[in-house]
Protein backbone atom coordinates (compact mmCIF):
# COMPACT_ATOMS: atom_id res chain seq x y z
CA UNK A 1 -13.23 16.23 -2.12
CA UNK A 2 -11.19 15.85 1.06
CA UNK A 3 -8.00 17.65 0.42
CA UNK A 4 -8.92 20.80 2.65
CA UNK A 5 -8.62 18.60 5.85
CA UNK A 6 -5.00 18.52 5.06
CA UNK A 7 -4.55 21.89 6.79
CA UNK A 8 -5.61 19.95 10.23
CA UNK A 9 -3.02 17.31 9.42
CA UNK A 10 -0.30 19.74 9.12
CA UNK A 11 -0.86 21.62 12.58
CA UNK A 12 -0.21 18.46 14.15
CA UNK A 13 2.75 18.09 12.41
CA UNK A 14 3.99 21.86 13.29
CA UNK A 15 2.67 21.15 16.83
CA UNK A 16 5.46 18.49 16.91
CA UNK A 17 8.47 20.83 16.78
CA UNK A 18 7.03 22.69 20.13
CA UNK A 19 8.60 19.54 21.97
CA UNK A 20 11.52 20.68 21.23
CA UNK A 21 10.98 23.90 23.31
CA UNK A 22 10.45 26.22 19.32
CA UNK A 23 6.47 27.02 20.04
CA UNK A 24 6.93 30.25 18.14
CA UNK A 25 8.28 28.38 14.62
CA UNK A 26 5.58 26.08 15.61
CA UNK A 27 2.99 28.49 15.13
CA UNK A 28 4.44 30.03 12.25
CA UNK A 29 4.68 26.83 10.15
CA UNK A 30 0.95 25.86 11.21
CA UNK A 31 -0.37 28.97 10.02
CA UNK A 32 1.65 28.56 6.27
CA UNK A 33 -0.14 25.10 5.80
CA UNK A 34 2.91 24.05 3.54
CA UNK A 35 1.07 21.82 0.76
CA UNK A 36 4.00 20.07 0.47
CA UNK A 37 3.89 18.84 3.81
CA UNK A 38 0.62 17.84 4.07
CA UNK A 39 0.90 15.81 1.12
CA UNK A 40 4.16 14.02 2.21
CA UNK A 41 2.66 13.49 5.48
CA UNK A 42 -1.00 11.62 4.25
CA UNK A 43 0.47 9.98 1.48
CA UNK A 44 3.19 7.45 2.95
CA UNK A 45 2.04 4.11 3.73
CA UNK A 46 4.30 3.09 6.57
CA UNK A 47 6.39 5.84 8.66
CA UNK A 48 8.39 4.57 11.64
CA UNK A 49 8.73 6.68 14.62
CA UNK A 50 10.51 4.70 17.01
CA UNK A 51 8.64 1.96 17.54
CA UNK A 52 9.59 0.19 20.93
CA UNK A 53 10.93 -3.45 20.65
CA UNK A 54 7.75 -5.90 21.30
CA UNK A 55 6.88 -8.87 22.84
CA UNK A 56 9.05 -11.55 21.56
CA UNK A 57 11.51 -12.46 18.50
CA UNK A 58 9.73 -16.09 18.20
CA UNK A 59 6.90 -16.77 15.40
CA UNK A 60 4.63 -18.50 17.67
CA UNK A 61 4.77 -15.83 20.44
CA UNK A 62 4.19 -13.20 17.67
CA UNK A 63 0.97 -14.50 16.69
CA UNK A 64 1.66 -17.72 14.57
CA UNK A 65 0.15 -20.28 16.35
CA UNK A 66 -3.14 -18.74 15.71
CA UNK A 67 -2.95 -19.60 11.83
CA UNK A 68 -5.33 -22.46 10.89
CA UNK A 69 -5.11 -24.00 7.53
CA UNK A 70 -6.61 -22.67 4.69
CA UNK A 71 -10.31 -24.38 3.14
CA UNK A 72 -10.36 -23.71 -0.19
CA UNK A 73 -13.15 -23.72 -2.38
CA UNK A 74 -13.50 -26.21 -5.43
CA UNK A 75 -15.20 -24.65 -8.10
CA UNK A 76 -15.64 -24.58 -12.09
CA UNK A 77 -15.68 -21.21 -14.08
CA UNK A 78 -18.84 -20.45 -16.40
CA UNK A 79 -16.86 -18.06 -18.26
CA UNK A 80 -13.29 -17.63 -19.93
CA UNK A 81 -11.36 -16.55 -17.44
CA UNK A 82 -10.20 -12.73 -19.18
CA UNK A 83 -6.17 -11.81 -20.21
CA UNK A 84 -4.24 -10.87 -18.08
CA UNK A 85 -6.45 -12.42 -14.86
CA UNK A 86 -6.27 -15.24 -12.94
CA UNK A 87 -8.95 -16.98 -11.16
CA UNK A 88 -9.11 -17.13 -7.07
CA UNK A 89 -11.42 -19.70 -5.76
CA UNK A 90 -12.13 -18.71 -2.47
CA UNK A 91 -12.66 -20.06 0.77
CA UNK A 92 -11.89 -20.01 4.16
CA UNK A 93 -8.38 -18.77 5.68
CA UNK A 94 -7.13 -16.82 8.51
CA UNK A 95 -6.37 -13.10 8.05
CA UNK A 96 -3.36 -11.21 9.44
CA UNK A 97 0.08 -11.47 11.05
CA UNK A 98 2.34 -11.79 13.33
CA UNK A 99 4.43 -9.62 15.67
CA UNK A 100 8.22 -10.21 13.35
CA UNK A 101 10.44 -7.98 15.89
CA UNK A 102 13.25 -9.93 16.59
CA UNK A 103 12.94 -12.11 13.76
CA UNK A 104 15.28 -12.71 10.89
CA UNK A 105 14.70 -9.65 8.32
CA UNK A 106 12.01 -8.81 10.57
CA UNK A 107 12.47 -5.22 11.20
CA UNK A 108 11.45 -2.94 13.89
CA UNK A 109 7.43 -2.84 13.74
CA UNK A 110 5.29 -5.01 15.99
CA UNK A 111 2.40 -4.62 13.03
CA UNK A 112 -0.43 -4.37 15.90
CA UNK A 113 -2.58 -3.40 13.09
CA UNK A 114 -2.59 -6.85 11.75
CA UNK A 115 -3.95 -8.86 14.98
CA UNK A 116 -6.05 -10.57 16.29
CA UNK A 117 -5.71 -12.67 13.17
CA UNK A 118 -9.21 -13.81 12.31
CA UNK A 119 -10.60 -16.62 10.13
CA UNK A 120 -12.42 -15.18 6.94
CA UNK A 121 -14.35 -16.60 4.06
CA UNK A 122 -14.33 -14.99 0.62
CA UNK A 123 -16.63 -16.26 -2.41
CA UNK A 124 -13.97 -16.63 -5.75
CA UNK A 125 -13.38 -13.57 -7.55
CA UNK A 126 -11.05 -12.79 -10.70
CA UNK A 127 -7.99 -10.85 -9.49
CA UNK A 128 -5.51 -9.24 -12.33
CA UNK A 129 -2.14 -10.87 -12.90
CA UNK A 130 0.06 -7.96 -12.80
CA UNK A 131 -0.53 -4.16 -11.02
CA UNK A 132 -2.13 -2.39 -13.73
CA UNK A 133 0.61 -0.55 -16.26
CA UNK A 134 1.92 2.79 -17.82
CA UNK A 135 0.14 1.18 -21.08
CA UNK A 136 -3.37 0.17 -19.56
CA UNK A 137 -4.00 3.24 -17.66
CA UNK A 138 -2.56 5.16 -20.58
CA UNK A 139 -5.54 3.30 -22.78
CA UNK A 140 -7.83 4.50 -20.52
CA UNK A 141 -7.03 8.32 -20.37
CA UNK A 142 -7.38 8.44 -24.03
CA UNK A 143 -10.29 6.80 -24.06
CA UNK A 144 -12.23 9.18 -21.34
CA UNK A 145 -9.85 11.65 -20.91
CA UNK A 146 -9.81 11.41 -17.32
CA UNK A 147 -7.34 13.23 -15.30
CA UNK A 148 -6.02 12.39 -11.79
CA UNK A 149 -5.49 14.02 -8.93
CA UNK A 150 -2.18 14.93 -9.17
CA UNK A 151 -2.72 16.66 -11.70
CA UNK A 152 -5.21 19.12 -11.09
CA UNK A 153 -4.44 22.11 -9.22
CA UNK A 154 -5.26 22.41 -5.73
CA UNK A 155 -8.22 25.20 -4.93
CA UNK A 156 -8.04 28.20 -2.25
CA UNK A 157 -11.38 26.47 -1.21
CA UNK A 158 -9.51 23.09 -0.26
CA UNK A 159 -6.60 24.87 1.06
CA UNK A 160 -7.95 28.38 2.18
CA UNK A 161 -4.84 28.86 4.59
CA UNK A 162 -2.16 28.42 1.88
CA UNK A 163 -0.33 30.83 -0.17
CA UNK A 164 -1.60 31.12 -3.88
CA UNK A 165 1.97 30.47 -4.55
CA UNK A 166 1.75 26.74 -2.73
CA UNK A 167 -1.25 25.83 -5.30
CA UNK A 168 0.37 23.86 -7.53
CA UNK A 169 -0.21 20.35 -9.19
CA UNK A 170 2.13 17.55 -8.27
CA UNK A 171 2.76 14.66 -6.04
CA UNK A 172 5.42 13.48 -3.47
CA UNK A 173 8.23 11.85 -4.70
CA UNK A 174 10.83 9.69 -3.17
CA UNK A 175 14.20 11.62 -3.32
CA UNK A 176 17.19 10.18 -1.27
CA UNK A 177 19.32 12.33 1.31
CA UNK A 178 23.07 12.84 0.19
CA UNK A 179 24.20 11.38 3.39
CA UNK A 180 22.98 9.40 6.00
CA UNK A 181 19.74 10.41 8.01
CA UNK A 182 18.10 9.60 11.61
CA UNK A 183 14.79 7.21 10.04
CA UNK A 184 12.26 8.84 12.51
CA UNK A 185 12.14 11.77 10.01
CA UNK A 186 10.78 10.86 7.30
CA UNK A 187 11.02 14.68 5.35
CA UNK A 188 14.36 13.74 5.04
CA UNK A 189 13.48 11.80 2.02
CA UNK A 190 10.14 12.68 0.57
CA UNK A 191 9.32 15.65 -1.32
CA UNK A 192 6.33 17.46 -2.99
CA UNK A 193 7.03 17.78 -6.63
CA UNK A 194 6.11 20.27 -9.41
CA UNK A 195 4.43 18.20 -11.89
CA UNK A 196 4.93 14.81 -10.75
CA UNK A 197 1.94 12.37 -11.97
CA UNK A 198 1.73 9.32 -13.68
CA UNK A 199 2.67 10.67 -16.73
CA UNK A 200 5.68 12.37 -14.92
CA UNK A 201 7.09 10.21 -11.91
CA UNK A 202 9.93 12.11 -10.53
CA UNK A 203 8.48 15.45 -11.81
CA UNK A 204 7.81 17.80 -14.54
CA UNK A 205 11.07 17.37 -16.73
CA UNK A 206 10.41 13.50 -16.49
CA UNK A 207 8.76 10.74 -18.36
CA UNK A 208 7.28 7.28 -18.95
CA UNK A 209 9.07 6.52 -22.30
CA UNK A 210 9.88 2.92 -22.69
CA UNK A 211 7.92 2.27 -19.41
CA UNK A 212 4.87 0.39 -20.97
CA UNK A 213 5.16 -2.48 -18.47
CA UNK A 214 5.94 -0.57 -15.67
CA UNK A 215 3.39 -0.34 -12.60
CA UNK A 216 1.43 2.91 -13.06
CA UNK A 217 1.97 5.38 -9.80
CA UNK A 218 1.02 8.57 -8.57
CA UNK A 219 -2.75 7.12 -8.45
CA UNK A 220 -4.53 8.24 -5.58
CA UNK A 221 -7.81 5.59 -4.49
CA UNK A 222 -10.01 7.38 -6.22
CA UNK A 223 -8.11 7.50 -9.66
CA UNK A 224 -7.84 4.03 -9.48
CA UNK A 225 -11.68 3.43 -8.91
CA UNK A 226 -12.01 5.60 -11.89
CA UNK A 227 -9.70 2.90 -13.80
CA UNK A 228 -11.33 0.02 -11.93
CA UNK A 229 -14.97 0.59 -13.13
CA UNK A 230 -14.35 2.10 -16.90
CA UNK A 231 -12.37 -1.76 -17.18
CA UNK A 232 -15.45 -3.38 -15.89
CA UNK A 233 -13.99 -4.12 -12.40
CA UNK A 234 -13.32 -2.85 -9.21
CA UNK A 235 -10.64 -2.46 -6.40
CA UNK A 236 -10.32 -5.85 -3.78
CA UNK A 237 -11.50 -5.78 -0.38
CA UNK A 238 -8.60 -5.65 1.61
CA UNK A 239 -9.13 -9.66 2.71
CA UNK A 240 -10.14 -10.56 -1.09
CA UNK A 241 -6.55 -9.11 -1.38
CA UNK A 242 -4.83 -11.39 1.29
CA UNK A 243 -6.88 -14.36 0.49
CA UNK A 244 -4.84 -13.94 -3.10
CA UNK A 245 -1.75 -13.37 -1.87
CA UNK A 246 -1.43 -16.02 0.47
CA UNK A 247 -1.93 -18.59 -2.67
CA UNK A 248 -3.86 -20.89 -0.63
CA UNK A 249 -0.99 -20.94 1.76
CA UNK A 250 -1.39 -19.80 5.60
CA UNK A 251 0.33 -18.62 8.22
CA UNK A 252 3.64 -17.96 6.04
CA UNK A 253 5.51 -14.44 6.41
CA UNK A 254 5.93 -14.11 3.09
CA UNK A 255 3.59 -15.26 -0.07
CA UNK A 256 6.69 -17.14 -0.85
CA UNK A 257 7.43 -18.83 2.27
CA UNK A 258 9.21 -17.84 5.50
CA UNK A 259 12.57 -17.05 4.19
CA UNK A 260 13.15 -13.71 2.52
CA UNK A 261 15.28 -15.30 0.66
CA UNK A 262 14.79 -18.88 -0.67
CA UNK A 263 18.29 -20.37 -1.86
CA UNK A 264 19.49 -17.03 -1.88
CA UNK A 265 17.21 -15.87 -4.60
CA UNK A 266 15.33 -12.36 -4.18
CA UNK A 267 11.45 -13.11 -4.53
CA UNK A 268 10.66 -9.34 -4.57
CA UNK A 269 11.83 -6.28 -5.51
CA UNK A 270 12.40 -4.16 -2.01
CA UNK A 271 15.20 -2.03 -1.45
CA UNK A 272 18.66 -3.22 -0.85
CA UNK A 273 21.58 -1.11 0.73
CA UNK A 274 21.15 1.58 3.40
CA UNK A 275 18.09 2.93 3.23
CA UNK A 276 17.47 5.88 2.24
CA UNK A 277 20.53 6.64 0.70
CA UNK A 278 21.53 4.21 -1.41
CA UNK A 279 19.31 1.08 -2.73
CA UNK A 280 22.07 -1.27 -4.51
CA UNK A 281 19.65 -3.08 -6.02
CA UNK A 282 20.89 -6.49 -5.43
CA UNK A 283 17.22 -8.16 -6.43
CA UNK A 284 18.09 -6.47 -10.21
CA UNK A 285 16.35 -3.33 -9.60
CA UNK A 286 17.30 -0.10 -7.85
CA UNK A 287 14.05 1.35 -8.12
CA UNK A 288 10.53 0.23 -9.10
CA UNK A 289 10.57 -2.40 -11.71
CA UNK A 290 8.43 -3.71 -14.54
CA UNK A 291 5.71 -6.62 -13.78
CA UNK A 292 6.92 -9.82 -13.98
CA UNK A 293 10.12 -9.78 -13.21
CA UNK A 294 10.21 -11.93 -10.29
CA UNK A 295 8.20 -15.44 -9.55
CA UNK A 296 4.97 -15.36 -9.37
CA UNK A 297 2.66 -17.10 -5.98
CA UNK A 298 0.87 -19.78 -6.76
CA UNK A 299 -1.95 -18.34 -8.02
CA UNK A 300 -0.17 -16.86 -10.75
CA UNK A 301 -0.18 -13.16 -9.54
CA UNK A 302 3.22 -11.68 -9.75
CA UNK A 303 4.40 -8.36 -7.89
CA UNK A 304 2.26 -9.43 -4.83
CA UNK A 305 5.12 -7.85 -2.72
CA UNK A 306 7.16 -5.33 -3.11
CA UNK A 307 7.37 -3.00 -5.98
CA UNK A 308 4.43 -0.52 -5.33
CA UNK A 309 1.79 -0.61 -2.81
CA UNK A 310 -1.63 -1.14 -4.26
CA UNK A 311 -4.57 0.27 -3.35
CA UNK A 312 -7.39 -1.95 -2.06
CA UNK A 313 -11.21 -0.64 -1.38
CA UNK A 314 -11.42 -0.67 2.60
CA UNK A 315 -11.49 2.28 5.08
CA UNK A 316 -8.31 1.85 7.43
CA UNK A 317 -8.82 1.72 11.17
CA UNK A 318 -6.03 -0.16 13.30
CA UNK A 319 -9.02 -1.71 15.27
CA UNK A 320 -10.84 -3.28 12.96
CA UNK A 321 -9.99 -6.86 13.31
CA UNK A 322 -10.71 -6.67 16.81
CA UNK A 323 -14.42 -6.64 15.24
CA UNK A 324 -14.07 -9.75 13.04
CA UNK A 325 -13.41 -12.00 15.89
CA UNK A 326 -15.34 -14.95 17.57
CA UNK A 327 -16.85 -16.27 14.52
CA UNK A 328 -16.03 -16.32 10.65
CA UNK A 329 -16.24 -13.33 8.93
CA UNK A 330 -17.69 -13.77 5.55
CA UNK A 331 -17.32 -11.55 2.41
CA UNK A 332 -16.18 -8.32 5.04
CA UNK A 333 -15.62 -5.22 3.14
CA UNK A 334 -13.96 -3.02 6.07
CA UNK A 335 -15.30 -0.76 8.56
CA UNK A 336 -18.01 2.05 7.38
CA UNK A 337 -15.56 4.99 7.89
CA UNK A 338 -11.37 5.61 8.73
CA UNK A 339 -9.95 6.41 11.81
CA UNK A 340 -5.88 6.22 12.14
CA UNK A 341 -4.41 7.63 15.45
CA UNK A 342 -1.62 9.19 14.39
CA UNK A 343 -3.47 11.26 12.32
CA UNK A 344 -6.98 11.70 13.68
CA UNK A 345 -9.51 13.23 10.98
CA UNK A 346 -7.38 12.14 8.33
CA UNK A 347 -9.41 9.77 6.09
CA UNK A 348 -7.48 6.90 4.50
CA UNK A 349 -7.71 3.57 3.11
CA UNK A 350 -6.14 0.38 3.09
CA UNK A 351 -3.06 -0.41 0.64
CA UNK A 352 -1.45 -3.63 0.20
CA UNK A 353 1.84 -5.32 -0.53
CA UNK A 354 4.87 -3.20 0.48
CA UNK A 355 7.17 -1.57 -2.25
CA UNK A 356 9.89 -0.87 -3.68
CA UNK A 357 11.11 0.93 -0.70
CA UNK A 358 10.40 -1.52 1.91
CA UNK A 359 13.43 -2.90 4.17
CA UNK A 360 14.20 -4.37 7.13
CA UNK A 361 15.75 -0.93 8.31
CA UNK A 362 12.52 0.58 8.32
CA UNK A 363 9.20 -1.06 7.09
CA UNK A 364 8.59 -4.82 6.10
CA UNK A 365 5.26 -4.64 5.07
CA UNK A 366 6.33 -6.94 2.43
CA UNK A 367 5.26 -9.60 4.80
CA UNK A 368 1.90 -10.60 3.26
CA UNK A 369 -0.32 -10.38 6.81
CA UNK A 370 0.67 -6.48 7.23
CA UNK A 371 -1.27 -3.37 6.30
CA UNK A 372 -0.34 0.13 5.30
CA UNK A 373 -2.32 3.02 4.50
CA UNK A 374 -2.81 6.31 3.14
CA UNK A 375 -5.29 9.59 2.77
CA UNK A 376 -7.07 8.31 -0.37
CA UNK A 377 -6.89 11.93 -2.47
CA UNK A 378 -3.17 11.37 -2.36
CA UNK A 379 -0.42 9.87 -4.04
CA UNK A 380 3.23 9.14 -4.33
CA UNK A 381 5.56 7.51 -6.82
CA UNK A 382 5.08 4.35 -5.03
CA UNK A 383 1.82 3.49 -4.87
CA UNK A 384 -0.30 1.87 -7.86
CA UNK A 385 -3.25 -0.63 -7.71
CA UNK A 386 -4.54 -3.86 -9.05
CA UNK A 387 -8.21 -4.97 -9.84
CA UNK A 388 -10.86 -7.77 -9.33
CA UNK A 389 -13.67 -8.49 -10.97
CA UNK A 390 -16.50 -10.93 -9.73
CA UNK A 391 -17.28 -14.02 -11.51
CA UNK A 392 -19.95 -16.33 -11.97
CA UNK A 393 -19.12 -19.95 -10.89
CA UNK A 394 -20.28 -23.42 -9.79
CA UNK A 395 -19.35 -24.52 -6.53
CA UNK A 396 -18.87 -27.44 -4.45
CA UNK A 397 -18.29 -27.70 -0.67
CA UNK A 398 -15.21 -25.86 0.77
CA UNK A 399 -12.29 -28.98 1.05
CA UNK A 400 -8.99 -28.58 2.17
C-alpha cells in the first residue's frame, strides 16, 4: 500500500503556486492534502509543462540513425497458440526513439526518456490480441470477487492529513473545459470522481452497458497483475512490449509506419480537434473505442496505439536506458525501484501506447519508441492493460 505518499506529492504541487508570490494559499492547500489532487496529479501518463523546443526537427538528428534492423527469431510453437493471442518470436531489435520536435505531427516533447536507444534481445512470448475488455475482466470479478482500487475507500492511515470528508472511492476522470485552456495546467481537465471505476467510467451515475468489447479502465498496476495471474499470465516487460509493437519493424515512428496518416486513413484512435475541448473524432471515435476497430501491426495485435495506455511490469526511471548501453541487453525487466523527477518519492511504473487523448497539441506518445508513466495504486479512465504469457518453443538461430 503506497497511497499515503500521495500527501508528499501534493505539497509539491501547493509549493508551486508560491511562485506566483501566494505562499500563504500555498500553505493552506498543502496542509488540506486534497485527494483529488493527488490522484489527478500521479495518475496521468504524460503532462506537458512547457517543454522547450529541442535539438532539431530532422529524424536522423533526433535519434534515427541509431536504429539497426531488427533479428528476428525463427521458431516453431509446441503448443496451440491460445484465443485471443498471438505469438511474438523474439529477437534482437533496438529499443526507443527519437527526439520528433519539429517534425510533422510531432508535437512539442523531446521524449529524453526514450534515448539512448539501445539494442535488446527478448526470447518469444505470447502477447494478447486486444487490451483486455469490460467482458474479460468482468469474468474475472465474478469469479474471485476481486475488487480494485478504485473502489475501495481510502483509509485515515494512508491519508492521515485529509479530511474524513475527502475519503471517498473513485478515480480521475477526463472532463473537458467549456472553453479553451492554457495546456501547462493540466487541472483544467482532469477530475477526481465519486464512484468512478471500471464498472463506472465517468462516475457513479454511469455504466458499462453495451460496452463488452470495450478496453477495461480505471485499473491501477496492481489490479491488472491481479487479472494477469488469475488468467495464467502476466503483465510485459516494458521492451517485451516494444519488441511487439514494432512488428518486426525498426526505427519507424509509428507501428504503422512514419506517416500518421497513411493515404489519409487514421491508424489509431487519438484525439482529433482542439484538445481539450473538443475531440471531433475524425478517426470514428470521440472517445475511447472498442478493440479492433482499426488495423492491426503485423503481428496481429490491434490497439497498439492509441486508445488507452496499458500498463506494462517495469519500474519507471527516465535514466534507465542510459544503463542498457554498450552491449545487448537481453531479457531486461527494468530497473529494481522508480525514480521520476518531477515527482521525487512518487513510485510509478511504465505504461505503454498513448490513448485516446493523445495529440500533437500536447502528447504523442502514440509514437511506438515513447514512454509514459504513472503511480501504480492509481488510475484514470484512460488507462487499461494487456497480457503475455511465456511459451515453450523450438528455436533456430536469430536471422534477419
Amino acid at each position: 500500500m503506497y497511497r499515503a505518499s500521495f500527501y508528499s506529492l501534493f505539497v509539491s504541487a501547493a509549493l508551486l503556486i508560491s511562485c506566483n508570490g501566494n505562499n500563504e494559499e500555498a500553505k493552506k492547500a498543502a496542509a488540506v492534502a486534497d485527494i483529488s489532487t493527488l490522484k489527478i496529479e500521479s495518475a496521468i501518463s504524460c503532462t506537458k509543462m512547457g517543454v522547450p523546443v529541442a535539438d532539431s526537427a530532422r529524424y536522423m538528428q533526433g535519434g534515427g540513425g541509431d536504429f539497426l534492423p531488427s533479428a528476428l527469431n525463427t521458431i516453431s510453437v509446441t503448443i496451440p497458440v491460445p484465443e485471443n493471442m498471438v505469438l511474438i518470436p523474439g529477437g534482437e531489435y533496438s529499443m526507443g526513439g527519437v527526439n520528433p520536435v519539429g517534425m510533422m505531427d510531432g508535437g512539442g516533447e523531446n521524449m529524453n526518456d526514450a534515448r539512448p536507444v539501445h539494442r535488446v534481445y527478448v526470447d518469444a512470448f505470447l502477447m494478447d490480441a486486444t487490451e483486455v475488455t469490460n467482458a474479460q475482466y468482468a469474468a474475472f470479478v465474478k469469479a474471485t470477487g476481486y475488487k480494485t482500487v478504485a473502489e475501495i475507500t481510502p483509509t485515515k492511515e494512508e491519508f492521515p492529513e485529509a479530511p474524513a470528508e475527502n475519503l471517498i472511492a473513485g478515480s480521475v476522470v477526463f472532463t473537458p473545459p467549456f472553453e479553451k485552456v492554457p495546456l501547462n495546467d493540466h487541472f483544467q481537465w482532469w477530475t477526481y470522481q465519486k464512484g468512478a471505476s471500471w464498472r463506472h467510467p465517468l462516475g457513479e451515475n454511469s455504466n458499462i452497458n453495451n460496452m463488452d468489447d470495450y478496453p477495461v479502465v480505471h485499473i491501477a498496476w496492481e489490479d491488472a497483475v491481479a487479472y494477469a495471474k488469475w488468467a495464467g499470465k502476466r503483465l510485459p516487460t516494458e521492451a517485451e512490449w516494444e519488441f511487439a509493437a514494432r512488428g518486426g519493424e525498426y526505427g519507424t515512428l509509428y507501428a504503422w509506419g512514419n506517416l500518421l496518416k497513411p493515404d489519409g486513413k487514421w491508424m489509431a484512435n487519438i484525439y482529433e480537434g482542439e484538445f481539450p475541448v473538443k475531440d471531433i473524432g475524425l478517426d470514428g471515435y470521440s472517445g475511447i473505442a472498442p478493440v479492433r476497430k482499426f488495423p492491426s501491426n503485423p503481428y496481429g495485435l490491434y490497439d497498439i496505439a492509441g486508445n488507452v495506455w496499458e500498463w506494462v511490469s517495469d519500474w519507471y526511471r527516465p535514466d534507465y536506458y542510459n544503463k542498457l548501453t554498450g552491449s545487448v541487453a537481453k531479457n531486461p525487466k527494468g530497473p529494481e525501484d522508480s525514480y521520476d523527477p518531477a515527482e521525487p518519492g512518487i513510485p510509478k511504473k511504465v505504461q505503454r501506447g498513448g490513448s485516446f487523448l493523445c495529440t500533437d497539441q500536447y502528447c504523442t506518445r502514440y509514437m511506438v519508441g515513447t514512454r509514459g508513466k504513472g503511480e501504480y495504486r492509481s488510475a484514470s479512465n484512460h488507462v487499461g492493460f494487456r497480457c503475455v504469457k511465456d511459451v515453450q518453443v523450438q528455436k533456430n538461430l536469430a536471422s534477419k
